[in-house]
PDB file of N, CA and C in Angstrom:
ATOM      1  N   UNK A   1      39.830 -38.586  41.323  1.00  0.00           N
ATOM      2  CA  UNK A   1      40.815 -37.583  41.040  1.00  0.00           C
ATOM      3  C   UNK A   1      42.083 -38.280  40.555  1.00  0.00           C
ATOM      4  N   UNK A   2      42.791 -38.044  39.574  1.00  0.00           N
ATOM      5  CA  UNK A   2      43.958 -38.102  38.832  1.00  0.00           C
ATOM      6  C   UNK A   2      45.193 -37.348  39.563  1.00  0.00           C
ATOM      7  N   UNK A   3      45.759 -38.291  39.567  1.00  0.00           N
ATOM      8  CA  UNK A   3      47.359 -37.898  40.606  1.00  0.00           C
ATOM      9  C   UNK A   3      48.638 -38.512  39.836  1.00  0.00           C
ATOM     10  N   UNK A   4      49.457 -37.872  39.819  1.00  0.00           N
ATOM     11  CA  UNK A   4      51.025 -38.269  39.770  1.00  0.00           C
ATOM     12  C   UNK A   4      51.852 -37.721  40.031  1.00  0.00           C
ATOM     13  N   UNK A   5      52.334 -38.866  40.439  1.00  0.00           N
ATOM     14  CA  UNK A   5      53.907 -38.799  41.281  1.00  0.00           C
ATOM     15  C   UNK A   5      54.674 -38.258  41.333  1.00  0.00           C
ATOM     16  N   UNK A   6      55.608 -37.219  42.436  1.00  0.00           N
ATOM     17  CA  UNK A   6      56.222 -36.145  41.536  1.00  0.00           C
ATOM     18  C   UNK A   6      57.716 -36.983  41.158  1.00  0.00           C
ATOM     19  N   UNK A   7      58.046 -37.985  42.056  1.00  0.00           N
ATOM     20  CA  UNK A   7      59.284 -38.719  41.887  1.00  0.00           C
ATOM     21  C   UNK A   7      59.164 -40.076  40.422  1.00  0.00           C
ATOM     22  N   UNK A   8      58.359 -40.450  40.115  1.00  0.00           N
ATOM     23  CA  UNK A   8      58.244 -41.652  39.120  1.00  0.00           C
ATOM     24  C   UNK A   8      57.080 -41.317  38.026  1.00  0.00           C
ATOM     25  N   UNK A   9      56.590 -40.407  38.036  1.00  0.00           N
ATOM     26  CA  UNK A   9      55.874 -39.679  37.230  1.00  0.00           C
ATOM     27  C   UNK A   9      54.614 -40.817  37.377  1.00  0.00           C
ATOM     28  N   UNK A  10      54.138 -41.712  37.782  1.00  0.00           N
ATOM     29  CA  UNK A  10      52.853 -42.572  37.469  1.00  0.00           C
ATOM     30  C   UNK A  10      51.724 -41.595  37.573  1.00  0.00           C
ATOM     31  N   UNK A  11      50.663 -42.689  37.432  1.00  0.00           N
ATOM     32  CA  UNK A  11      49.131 -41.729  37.629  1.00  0.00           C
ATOM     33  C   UNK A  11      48.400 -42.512  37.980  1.00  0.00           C
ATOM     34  N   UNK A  12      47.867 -42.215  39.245  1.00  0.00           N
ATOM     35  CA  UNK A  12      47.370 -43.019  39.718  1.00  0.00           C
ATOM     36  C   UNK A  12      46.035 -42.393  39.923  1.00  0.00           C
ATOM     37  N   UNK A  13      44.852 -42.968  40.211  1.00  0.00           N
ATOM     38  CA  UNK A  13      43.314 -42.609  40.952  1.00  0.00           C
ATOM     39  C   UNK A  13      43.319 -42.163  42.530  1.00  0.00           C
ATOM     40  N   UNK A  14      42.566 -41.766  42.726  1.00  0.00           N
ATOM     41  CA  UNK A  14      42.034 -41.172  44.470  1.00  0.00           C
ATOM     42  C   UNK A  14      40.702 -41.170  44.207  1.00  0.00           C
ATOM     43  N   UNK A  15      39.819 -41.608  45.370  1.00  0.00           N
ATOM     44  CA  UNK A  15      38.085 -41.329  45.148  1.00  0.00           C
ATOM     45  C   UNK A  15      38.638 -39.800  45.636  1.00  0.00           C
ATOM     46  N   UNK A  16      37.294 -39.172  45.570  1.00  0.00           N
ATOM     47  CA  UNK A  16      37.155 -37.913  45.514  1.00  0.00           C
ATOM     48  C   UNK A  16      37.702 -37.772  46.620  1.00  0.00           C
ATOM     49  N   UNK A  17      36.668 -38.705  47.522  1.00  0.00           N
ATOM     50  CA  UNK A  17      36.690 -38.273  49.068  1.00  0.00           C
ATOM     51  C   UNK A  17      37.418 -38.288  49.940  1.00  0.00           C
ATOM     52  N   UNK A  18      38.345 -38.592  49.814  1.00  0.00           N
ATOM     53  CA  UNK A  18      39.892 -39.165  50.441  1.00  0.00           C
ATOM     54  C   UNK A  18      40.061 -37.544  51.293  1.00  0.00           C
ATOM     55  N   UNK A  19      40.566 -37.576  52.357  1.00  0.00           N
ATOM     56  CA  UNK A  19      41.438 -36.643  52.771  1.00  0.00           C
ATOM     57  C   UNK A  19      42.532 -35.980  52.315  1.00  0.00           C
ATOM     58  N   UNK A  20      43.465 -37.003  51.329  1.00  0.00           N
ATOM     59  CA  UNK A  20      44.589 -36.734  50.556  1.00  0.00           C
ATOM     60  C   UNK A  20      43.880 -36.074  49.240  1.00  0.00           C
ATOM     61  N   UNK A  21      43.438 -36.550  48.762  1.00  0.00           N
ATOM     62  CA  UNK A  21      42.166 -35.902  47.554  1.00  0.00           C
ATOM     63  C   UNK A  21      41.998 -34.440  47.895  1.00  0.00           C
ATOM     64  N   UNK A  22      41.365 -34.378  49.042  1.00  0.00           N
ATOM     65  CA  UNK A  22      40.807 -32.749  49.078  1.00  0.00           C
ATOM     66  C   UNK A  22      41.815 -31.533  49.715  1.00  0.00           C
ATOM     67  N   UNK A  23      43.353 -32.298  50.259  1.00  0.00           N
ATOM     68  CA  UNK A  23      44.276 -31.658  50.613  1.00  0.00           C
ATOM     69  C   UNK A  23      44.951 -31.303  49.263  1.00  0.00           C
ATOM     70  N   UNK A  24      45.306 -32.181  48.177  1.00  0.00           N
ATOM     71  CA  UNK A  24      45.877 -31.462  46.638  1.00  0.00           C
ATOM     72  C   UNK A  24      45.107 -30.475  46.255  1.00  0.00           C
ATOM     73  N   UNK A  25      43.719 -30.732  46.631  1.00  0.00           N
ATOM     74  CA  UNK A  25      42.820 -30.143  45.387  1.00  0.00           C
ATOM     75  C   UNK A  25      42.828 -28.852  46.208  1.00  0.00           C
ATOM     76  N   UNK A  26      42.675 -28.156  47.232  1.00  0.00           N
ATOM     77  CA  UNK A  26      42.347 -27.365  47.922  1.00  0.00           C
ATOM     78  C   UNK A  26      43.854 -26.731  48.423  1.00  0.00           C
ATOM     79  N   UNK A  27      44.780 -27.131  47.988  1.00  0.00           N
ATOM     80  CA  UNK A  27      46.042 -26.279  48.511  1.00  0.00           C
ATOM     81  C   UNK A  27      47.194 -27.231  47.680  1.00  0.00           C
ATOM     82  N   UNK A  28      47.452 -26.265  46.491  1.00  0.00           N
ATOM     83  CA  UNK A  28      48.203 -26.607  45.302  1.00  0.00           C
ATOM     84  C   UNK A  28      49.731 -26.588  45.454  1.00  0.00           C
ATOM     85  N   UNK A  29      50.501 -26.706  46.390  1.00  0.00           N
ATOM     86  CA  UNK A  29      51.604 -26.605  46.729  1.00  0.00           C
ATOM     87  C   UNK A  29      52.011 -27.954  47.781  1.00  0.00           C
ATOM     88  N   UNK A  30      51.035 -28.672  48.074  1.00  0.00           N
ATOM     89  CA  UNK A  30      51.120 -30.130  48.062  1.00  0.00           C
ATOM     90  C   UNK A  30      51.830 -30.660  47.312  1.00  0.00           C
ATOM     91  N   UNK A  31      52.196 -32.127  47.527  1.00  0.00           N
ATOM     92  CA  UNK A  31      52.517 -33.037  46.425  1.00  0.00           C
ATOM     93  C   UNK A  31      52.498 -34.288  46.443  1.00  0.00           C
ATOM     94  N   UNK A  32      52.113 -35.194  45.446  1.00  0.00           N
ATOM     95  CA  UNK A  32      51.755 -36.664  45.807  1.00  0.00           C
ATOM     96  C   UNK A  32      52.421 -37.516  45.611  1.00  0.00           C
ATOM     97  N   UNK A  33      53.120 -38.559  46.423  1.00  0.00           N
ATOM     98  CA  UNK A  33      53.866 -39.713  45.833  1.00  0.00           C
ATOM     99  C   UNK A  33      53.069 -40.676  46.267  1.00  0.00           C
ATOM    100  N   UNK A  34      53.938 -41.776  44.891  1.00  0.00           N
ATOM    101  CA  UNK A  34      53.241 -43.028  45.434  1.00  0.00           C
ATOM    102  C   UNK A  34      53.739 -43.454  46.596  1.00  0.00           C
ATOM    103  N   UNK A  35      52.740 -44.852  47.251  1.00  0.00           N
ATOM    104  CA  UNK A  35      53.326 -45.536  47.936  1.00  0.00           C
ATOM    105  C   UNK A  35      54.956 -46.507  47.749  1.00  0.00           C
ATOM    106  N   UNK A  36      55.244 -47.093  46.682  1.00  0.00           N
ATOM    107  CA  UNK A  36      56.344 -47.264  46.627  1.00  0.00           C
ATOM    108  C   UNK A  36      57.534 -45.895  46.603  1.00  0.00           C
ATOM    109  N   UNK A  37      57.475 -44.729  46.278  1.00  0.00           N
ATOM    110  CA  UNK A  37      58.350 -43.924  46.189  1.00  0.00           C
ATOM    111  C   UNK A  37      58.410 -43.581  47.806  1.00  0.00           C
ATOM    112  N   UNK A  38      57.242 -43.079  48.103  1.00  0.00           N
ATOM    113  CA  UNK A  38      57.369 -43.058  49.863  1.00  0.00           C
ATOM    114  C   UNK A  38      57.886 -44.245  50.364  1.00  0.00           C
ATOM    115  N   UNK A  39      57.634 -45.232  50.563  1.00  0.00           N
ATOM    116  CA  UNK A  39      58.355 -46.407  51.538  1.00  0.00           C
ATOM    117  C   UNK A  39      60.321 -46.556  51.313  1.00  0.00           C
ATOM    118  N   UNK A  40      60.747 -45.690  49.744  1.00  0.00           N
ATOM    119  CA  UNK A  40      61.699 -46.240  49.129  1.00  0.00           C
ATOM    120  C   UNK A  40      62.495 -44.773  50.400  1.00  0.00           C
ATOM    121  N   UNK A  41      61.761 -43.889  50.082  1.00  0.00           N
ATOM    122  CA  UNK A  41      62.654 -42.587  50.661  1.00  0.00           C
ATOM    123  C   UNK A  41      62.699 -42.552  52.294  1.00  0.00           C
ATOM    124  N   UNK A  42      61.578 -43.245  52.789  1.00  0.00           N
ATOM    125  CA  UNK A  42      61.735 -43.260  54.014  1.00  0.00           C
ATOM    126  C   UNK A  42      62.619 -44.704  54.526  1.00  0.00           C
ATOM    127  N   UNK A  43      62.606 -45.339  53.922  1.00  0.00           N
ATOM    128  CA  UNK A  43      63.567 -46.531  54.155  1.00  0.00           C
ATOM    129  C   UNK A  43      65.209 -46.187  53.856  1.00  0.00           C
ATOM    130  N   UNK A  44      65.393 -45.551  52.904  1.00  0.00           N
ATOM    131  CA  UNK A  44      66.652 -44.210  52.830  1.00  0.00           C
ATOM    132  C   UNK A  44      67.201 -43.768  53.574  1.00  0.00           C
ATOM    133  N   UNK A  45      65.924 -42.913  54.253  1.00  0.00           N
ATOM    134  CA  UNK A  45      66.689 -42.040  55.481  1.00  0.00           C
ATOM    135  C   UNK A  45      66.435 -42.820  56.859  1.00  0.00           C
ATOM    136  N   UNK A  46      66.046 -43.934  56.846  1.00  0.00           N
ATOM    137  CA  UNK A  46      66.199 -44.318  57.895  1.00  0.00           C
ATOM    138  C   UNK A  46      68.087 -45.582  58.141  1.00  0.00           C
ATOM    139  N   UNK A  47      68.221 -45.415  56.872  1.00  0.00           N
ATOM    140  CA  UNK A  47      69.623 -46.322  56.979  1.00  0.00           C
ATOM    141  C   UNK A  47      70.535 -45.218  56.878  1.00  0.00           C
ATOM    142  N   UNK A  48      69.828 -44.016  56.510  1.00  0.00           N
ATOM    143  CA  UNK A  48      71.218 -42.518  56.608  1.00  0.00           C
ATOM    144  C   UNK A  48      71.736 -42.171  57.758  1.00  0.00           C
ATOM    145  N   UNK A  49      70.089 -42.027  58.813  1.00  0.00           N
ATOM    146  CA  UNK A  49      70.234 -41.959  60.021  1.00  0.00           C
ATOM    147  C   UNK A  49      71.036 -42.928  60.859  1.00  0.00           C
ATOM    148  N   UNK A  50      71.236 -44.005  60.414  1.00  0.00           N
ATOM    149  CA  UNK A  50      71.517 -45.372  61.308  1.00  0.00           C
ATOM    150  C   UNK A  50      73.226 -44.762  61.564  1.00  0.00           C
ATOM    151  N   UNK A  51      73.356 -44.231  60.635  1.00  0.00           N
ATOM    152  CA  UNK A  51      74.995 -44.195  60.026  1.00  0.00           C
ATOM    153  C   UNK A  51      75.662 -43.603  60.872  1.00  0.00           C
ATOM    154  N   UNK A  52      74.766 -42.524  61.418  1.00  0.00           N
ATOM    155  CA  UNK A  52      75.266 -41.548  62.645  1.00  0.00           C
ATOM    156  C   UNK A  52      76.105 -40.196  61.536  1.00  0.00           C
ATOM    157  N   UNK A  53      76.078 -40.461  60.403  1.00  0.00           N
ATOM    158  CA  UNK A  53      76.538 -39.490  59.858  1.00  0.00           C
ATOM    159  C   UNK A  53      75.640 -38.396  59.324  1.00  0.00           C
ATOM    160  N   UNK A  54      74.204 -38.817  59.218  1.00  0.00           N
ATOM    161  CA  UNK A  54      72.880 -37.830  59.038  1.00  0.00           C
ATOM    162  C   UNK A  54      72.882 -36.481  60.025  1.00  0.00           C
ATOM    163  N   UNK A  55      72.690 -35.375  59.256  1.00  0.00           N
ATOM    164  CA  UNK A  55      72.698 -34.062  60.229  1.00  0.00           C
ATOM    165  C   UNK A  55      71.127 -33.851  59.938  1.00  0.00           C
ATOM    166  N   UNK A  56      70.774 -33.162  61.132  1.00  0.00           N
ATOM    167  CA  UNK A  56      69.304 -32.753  61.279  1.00  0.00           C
ATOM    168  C   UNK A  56      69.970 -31.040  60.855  1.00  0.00           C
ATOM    169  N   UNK A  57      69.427 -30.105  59.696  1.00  0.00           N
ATOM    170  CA  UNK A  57      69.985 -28.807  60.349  1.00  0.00           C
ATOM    171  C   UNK A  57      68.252 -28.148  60.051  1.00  0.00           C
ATOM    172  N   UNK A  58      68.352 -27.337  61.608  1.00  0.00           N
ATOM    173  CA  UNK A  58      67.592 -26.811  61.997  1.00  0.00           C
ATOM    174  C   UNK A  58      67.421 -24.863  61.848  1.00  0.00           C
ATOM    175  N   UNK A  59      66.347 -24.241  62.076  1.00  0.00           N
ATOM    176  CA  UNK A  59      66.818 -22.845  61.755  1.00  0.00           C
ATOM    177  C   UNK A  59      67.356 -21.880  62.450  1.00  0.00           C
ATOM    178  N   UNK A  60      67.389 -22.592  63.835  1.00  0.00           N
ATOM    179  CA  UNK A  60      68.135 -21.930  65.370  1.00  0.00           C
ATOM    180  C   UNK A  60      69.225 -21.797  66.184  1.00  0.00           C
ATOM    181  N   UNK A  61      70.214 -21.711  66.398  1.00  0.00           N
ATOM    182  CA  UNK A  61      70.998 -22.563  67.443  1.00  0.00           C
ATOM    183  C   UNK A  61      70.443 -22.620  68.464  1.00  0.00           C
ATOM    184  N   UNK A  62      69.348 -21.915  68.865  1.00  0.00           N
ATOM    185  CA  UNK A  62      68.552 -22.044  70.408  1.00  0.00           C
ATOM    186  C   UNK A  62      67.920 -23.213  70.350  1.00  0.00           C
ATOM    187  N   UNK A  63      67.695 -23.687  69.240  1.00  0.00           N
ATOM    188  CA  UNK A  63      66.362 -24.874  69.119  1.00  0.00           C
ATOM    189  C   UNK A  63      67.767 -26.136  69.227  1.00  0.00           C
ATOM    190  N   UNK A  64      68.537 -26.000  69.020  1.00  0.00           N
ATOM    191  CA  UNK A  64      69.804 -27.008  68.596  1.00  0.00           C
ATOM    192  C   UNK A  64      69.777 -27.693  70.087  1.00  0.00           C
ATOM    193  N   UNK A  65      70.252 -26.518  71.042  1.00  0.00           N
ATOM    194  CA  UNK A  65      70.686 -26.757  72.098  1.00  0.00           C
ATOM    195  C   UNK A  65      69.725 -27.305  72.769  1.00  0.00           C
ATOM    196  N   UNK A  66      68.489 -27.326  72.720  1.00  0.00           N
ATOM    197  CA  UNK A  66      67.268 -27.935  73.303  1.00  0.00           C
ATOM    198  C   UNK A  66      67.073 -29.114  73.167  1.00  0.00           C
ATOM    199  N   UNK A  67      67.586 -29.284  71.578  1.00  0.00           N
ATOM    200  CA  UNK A  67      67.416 -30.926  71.131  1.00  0.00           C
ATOM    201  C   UNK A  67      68.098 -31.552  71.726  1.00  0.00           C
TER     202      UNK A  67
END
């Protein structure tokens, strides 16, 4: 299966059989990044978070107060 990226546009392969494979193909509102775009965004928000200036916003104030 033929995939690209929604952040760097590449195209990359998947065997069919992949789990990630049959989650695009079977529910089209998915989306695939590469591995470098994932490691880049989660390495992101993990120095956003560090900052103490990152807000989590949530859809509750009940759920707020729990956290």
């Amino acid at each position: 299966m033929r995939v690209k990226c929604v952040i760097c546009d590449t195209i990359q392969q998947l065997e069919d059989d992949l789990p990630l494979a049959k989650k695009l193909r079977n529910r089209p509102i998915h989306t695939y990044m590469c591995d470098p775009c994932y490691t880049r965004i989660a390495d992101e928000t993990e120095k956003r978070i560090a900052t103490g200036k990152f807000r989590f916003f949530r859809t509750s104030s009940k759920f707020d107060e729990e956290f």
